[in-house]
N, C-alpha and C. Protein backbone atom coordinates (compact mmCIF):
# COMPACT_ATOMS: atom_id res chain seq x y z
N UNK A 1 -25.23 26.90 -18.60
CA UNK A 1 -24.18 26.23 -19.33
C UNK A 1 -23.12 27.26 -19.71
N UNK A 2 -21.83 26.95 -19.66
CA UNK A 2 -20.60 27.79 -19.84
C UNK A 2 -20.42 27.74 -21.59
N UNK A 3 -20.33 29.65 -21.87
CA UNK A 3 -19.91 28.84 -22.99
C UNK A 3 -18.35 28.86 -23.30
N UNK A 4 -18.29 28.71 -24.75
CA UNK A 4 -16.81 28.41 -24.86
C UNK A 4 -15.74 29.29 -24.33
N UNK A 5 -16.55 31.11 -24.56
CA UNK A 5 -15.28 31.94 -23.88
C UNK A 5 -15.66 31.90 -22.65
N UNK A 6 -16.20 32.05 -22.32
CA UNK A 6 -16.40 32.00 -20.36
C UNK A 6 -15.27 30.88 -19.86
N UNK A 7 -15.64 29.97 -20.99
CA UNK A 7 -14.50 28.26 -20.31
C UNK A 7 -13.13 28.91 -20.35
N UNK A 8 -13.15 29.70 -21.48
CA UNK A 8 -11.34 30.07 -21.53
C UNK A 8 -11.06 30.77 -20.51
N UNK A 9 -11.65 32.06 -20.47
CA UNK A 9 -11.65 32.53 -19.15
C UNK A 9 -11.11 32.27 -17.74
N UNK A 10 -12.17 31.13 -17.87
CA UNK A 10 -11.92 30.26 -16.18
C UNK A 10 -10.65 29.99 -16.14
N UNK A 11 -10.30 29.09 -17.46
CA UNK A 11 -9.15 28.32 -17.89
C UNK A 11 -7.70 29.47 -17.54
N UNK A 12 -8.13 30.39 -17.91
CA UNK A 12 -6.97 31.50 -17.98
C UNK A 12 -6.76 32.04 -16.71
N UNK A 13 -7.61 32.14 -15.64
CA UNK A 13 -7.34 32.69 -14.55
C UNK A 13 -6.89 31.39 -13.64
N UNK A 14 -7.37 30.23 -14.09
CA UNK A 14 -6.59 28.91 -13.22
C UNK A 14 -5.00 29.12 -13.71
N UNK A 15 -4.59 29.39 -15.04
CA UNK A 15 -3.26 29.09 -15.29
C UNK A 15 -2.09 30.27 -14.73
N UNK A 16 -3.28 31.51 -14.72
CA UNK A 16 -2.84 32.66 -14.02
C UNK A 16 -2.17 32.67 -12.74
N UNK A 17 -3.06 31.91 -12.74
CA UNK A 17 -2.96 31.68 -10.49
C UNK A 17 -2.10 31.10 -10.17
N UNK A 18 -1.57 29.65 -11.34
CA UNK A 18 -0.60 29.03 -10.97
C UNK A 18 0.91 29.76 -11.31
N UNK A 19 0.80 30.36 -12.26
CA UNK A 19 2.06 30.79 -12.89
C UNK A 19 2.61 31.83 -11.54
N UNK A 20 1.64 32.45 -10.73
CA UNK A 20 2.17 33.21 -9.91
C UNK A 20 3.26 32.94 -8.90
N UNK A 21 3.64 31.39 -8.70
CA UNK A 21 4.97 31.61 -7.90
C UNK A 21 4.38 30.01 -7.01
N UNK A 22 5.35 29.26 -6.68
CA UNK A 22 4.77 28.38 -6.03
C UNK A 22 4.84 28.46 -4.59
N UNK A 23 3.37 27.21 -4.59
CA UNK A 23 3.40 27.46 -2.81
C UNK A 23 4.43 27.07 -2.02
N UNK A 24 4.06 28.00 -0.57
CA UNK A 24 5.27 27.20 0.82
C UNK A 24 4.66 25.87 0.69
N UNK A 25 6.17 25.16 0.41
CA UNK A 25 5.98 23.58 1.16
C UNK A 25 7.24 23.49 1.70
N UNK A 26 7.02 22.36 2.74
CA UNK A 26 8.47 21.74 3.45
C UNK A 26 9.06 20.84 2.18
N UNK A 27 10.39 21.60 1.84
CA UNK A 27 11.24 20.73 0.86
C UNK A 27 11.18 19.43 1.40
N UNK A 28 11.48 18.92 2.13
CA UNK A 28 12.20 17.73 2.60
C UNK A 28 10.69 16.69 3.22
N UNK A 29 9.33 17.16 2.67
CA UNK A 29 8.19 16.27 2.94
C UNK A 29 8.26 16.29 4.98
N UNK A 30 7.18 15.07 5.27
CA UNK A 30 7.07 14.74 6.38
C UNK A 30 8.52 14.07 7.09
N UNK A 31 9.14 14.37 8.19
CA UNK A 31 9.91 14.25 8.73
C UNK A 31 9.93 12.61 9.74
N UNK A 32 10.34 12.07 9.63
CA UNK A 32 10.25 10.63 10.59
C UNK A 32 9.50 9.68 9.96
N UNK A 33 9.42 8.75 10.50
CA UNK A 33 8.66 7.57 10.45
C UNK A 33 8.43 7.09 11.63
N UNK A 34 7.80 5.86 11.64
CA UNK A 34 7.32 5.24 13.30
C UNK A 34 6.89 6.20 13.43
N UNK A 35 6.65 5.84 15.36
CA UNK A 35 5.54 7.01 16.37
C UNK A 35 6.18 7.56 16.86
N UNK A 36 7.28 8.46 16.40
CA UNK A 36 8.03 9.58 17.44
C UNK A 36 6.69 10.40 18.15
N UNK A 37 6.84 10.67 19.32
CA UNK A 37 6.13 11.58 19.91
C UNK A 37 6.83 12.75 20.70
N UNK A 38 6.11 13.75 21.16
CA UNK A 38 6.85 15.02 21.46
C UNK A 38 6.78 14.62 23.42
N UNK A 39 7.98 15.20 23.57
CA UNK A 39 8.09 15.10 24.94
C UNK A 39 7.91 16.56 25.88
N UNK A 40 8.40 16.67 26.74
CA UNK A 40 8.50 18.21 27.54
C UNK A 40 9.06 18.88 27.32
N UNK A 41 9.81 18.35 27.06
CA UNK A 41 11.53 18.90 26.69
C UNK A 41 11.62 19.36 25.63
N UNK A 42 11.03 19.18 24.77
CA UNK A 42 10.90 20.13 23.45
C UNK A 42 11.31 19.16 22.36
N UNK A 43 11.40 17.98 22.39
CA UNK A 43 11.62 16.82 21.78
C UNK A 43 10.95 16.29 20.94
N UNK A 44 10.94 15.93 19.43
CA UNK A 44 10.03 15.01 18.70
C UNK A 44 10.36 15.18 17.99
N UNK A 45 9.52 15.06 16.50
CA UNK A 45 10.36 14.75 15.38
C UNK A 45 10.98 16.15 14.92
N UNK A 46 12.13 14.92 14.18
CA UNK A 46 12.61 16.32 13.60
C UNK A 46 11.98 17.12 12.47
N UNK A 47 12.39 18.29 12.27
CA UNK A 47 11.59 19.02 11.04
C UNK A 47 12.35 20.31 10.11
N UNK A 48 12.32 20.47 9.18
CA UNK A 48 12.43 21.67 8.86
C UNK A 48 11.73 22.55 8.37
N UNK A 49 11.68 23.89 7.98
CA UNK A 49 10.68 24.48 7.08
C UNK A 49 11.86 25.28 5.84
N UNK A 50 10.99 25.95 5.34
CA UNK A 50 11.99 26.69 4.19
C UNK A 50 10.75 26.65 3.14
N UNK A 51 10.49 27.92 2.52
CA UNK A 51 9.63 27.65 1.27
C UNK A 51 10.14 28.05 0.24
N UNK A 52 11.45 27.96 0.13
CA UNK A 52 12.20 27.84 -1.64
C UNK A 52 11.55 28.90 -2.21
N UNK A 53 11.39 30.18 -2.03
CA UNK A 53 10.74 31.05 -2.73
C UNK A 53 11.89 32.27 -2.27
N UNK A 54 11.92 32.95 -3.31
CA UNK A 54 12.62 34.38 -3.72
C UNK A 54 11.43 35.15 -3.05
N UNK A 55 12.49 36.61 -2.17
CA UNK A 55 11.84 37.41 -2.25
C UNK A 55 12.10 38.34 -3.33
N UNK A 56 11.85 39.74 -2.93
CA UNK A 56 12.18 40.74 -3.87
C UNK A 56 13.44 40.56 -4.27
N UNK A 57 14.54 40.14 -5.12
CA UNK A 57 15.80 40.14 -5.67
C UNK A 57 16.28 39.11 -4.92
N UNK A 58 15.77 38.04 -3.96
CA UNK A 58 16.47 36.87 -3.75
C UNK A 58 16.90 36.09 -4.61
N UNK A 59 17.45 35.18 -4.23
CA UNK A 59 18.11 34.23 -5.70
C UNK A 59 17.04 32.45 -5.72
N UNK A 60 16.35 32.59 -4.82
CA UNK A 60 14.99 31.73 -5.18
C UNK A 60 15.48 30.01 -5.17
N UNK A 61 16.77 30.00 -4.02
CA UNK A 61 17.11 28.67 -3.89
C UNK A 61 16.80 28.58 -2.18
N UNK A 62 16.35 27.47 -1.82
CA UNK A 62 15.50 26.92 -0.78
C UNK A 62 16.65 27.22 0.63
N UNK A 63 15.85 27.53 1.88
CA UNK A 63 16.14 27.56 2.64
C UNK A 63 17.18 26.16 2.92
N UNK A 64 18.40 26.50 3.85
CA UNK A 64 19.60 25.41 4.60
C UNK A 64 18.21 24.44 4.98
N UNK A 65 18.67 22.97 4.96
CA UNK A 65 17.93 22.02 5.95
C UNK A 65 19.20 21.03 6.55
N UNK A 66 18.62 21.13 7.44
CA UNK A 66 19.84 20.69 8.57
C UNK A 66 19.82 19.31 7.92
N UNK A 67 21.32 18.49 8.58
CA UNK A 67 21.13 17.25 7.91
C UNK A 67 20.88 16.22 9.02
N UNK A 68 20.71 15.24 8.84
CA UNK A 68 19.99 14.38 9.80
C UNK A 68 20.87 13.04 10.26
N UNK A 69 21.26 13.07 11.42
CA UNK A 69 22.14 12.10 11.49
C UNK A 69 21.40 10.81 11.78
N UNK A 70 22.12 9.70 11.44
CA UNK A 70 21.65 8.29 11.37
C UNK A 70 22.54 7.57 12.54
N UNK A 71 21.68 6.97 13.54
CA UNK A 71 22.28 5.63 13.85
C UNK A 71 21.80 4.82 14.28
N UNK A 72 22.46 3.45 13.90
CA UNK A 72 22.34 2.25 14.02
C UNK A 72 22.12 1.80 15.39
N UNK A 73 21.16 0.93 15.87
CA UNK A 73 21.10 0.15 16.95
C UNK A 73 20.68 -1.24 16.67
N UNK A 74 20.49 -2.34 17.61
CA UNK A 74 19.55 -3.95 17.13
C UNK A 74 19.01 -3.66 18.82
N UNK A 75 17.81 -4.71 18.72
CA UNK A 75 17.65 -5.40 19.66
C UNK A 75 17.29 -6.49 19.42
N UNK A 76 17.83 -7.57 20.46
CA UNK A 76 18.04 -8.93 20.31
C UNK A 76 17.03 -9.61 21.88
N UNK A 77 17.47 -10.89 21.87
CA UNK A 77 16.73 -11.59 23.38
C UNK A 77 17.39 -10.96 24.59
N UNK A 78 18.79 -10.29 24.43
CA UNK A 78 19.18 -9.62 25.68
C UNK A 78 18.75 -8.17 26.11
N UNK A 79 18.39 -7.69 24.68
CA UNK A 79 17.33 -6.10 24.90
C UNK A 79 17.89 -5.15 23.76
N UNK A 80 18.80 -3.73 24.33
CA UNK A 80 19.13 -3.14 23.75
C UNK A 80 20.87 -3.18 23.00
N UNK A 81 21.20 -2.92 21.51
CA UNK A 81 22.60 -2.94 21.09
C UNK A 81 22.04 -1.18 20.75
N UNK A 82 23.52 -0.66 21.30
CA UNK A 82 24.82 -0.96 22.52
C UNK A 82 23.40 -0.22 23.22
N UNK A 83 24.21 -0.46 24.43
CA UNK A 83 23.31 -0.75 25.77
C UNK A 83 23.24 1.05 26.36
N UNK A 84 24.06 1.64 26.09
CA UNK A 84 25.04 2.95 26.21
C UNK A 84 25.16 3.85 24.94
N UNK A 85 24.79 4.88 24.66
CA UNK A 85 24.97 5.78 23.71
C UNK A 85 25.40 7.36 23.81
N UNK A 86 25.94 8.15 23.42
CA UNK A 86 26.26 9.25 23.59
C UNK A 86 26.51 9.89 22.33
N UNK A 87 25.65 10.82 22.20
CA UNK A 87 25.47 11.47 20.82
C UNK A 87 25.11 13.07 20.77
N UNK A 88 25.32 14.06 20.06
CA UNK A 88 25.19 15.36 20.03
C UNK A 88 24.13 15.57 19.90
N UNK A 89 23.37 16.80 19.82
CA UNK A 89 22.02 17.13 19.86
C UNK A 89 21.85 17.49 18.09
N UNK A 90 20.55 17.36 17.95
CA UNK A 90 20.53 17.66 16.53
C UNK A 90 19.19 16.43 16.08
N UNK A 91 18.86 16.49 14.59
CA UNK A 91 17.75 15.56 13.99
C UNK A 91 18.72 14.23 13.77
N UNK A 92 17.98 13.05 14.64
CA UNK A 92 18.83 12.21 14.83
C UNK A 92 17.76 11.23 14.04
N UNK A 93 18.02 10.24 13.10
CA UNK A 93 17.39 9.05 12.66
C UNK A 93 17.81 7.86 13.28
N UNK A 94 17.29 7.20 14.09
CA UNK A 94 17.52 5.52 14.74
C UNK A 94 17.11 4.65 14.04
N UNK A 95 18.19 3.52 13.24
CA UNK A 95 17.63 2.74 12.79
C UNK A 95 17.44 1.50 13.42
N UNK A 96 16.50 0.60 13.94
CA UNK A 96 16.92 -0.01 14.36
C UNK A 96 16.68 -1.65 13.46
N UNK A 97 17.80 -2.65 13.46
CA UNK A 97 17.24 -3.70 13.35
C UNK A 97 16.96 -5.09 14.62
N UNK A 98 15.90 -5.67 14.38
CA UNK A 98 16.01 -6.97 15.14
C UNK A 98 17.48 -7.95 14.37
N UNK A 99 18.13 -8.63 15.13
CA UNK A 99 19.01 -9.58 15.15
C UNK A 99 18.70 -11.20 15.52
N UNK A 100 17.52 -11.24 15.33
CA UNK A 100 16.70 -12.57 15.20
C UNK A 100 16.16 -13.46 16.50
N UNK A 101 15.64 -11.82 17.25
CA UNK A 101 14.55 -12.36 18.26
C UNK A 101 13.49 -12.08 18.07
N UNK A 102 12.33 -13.06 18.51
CA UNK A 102 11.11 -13.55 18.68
C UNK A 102 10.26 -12.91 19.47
N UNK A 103 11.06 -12.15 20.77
CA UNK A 103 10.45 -11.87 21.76
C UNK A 103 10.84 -10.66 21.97
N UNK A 104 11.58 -9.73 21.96
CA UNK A 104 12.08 -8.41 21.96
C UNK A 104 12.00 -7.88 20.17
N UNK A 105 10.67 -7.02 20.17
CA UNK A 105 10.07 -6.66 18.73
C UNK A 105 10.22 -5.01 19.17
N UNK A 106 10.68 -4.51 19.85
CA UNK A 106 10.20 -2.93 20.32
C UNK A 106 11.24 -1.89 20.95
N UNK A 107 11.56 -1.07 20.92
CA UNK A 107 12.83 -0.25 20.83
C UNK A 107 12.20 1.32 20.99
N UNK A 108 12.84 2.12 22.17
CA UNK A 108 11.78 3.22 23.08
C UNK A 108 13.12 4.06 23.33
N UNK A 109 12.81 5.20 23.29
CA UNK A 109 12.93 6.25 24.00
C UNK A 109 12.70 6.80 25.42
N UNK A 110 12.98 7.33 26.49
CA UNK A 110 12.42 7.83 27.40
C UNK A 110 12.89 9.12 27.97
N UNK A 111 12.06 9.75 27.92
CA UNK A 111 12.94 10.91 29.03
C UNK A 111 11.61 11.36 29.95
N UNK A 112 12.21 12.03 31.09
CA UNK A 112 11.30 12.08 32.39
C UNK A 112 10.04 11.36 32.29
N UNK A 113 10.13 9.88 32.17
CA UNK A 113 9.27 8.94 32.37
C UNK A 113 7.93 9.03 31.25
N UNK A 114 8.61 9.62 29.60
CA UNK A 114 7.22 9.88 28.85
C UNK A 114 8.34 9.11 27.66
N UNK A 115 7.92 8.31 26.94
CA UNK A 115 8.28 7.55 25.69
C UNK A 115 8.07 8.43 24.70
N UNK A 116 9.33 9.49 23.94
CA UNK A 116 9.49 10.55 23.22
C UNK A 116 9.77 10.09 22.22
N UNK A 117 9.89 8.67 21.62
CA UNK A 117 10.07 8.10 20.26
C UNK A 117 10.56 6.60 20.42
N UNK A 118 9.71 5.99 19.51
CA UNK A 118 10.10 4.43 19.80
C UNK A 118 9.47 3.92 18.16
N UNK A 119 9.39 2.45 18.19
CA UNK A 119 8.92 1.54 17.08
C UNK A 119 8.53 0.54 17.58
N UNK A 120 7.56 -0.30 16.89
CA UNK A 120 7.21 -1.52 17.34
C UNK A 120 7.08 -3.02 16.45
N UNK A 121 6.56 -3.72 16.60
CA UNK A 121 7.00 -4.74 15.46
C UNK A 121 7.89 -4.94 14.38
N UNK A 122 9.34 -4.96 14.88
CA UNK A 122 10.45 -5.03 14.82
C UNK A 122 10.72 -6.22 14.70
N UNK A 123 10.43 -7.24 13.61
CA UNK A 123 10.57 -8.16 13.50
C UNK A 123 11.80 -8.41 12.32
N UNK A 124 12.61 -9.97 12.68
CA UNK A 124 13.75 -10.05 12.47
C UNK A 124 14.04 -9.91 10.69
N UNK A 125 14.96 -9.60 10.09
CA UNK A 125 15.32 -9.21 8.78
C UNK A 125 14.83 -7.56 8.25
N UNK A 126 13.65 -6.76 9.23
CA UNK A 126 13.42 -5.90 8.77
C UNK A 126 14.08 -4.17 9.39
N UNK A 127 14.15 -3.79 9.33
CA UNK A 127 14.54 -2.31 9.80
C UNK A 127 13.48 -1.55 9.65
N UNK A 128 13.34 -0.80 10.97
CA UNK A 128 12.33 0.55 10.93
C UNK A 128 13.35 1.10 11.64
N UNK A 129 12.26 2.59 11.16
CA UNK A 129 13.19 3.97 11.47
C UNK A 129 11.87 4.60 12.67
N UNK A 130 13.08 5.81 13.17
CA UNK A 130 12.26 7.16 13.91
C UNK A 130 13.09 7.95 14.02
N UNK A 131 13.29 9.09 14.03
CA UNK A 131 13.53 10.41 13.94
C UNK A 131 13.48 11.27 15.06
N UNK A 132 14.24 11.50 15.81
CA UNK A 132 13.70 12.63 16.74
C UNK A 132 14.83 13.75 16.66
N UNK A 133 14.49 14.89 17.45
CA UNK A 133 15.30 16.26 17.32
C UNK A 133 15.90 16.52 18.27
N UNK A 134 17.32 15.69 18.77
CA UNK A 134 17.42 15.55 20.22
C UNK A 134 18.08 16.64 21.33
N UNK A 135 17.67 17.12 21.98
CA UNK A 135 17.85 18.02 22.40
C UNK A 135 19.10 17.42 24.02
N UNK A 136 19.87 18.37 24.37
CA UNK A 136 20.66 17.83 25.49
C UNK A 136 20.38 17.21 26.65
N UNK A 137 20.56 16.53 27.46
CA UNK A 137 20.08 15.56 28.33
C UNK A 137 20.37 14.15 28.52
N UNK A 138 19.82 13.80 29.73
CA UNK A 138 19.57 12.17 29.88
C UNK A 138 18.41 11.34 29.39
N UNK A 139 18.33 10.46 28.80
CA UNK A 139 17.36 9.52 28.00
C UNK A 139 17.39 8.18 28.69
N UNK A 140 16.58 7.18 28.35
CA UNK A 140 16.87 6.22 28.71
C UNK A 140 16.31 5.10 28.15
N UNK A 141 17.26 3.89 27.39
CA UNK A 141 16.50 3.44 26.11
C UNK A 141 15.87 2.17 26.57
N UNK A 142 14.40 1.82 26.31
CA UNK A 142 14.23 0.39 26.52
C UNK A 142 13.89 -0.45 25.27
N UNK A 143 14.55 -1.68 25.46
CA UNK A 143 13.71 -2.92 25.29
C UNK A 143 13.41 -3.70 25.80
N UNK A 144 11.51 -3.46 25.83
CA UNK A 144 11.08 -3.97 27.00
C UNK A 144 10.97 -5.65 26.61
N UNK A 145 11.43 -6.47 27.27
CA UNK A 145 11.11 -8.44 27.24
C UNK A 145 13.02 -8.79 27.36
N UNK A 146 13.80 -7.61 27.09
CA UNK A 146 15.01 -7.85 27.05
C UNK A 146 15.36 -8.58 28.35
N UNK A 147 16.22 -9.73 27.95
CA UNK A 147 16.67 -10.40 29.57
C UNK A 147 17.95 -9.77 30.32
N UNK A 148 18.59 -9.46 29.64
CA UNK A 148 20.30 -8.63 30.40
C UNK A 148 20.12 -7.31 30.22
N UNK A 149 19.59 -6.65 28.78
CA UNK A 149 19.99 -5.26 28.35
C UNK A 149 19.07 -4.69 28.30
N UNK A 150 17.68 -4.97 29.06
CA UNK A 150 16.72 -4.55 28.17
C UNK A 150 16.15 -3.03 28.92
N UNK A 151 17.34 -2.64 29.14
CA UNK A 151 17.23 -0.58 29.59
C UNK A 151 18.65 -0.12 29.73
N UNK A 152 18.94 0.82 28.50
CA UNK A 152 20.19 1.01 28.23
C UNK A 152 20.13 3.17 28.38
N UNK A 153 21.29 3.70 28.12
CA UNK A 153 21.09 4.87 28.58
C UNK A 153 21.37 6.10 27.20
N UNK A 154 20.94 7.11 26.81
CA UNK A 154 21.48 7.65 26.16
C UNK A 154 21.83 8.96 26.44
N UNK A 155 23.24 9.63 25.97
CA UNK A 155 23.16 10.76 26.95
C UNK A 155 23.61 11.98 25.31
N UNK A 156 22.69 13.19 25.54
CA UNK A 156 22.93 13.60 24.58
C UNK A 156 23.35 15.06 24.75
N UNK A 157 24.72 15.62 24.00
CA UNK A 157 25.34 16.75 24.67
C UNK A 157 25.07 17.78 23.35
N UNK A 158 25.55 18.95 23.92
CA UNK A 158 25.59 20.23 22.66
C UNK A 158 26.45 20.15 21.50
């Protein structure tokens, strides 16, 4: 059985330990939502690191985090809105919403024939997100059940 100073003790070297400086964490938490996945290409979610910690005489404010651009797409019964995209490289957020189809619930990514970020049950009134880190190239977007649009292109430059 501990007694009372032993407890302080303990107590004092837990508060010790903490006071020493806090841990590396990613400021900005887990990066994405949905199932972004990583491709060949060096593609997937986006991320940053930075552990907000001073070194010797640093000034103890957190590493730059890049900012994350957002855009908008739908898919509807014809497939993908807009059908065509062209966007810079960088941590890109897709939002997409359904526009009140039944049958086109799903919204993809592709590059050299591997699905590098998509969502699924995309059902109408709601918005989901995904995140990827897009690097330069040709993409190619599906929604698969789409009747006119349902494989649109994205092309992404420096």
């Amino acid at each position: 059985m501990l007694t009372a100073a032993a407890a302080f003790l303990g107590l004092a070297a837990v508060l010790g330990a903490c006071s020493a400086g806090p841990a590396a964490t990613d400021p900005t938490g887990s990066a994405g939502t949905g199932s972004a996945g990583t491709g060949s290409a060096g593609t997937g979610p986006a991320s940053s690191s930075g552990t907000g910690q001073a070194g010797p005489g640093g000034s103890g404010s957190p590493a730059a985090v890049p900012s994350v651009r957002q855009v908008q797409v739908s898919i509807s019964d014809a497939g993908c809105s807009p059908q065509a995209l062209s966007l810079p490289s960088g941590p890109t957020t897709f939002v997409v919403t359904n526009s009140g189809s039944s049958s086109v619930l799903e919204y993809e990514i592709e590059q050299s024939g591997r699905i590098i970020g998509e969502v699924e049950n995309v059902i109408p009134g709601i918005d989901r997100t995904f995140t990827l880190n897009l690097k330069p190239g040709a993409y190619i977007l599906n929604c698969p059940g789409g009747t006119s649009a349902a494989t649109g292109t994205l092309t992404v430059t420096e």
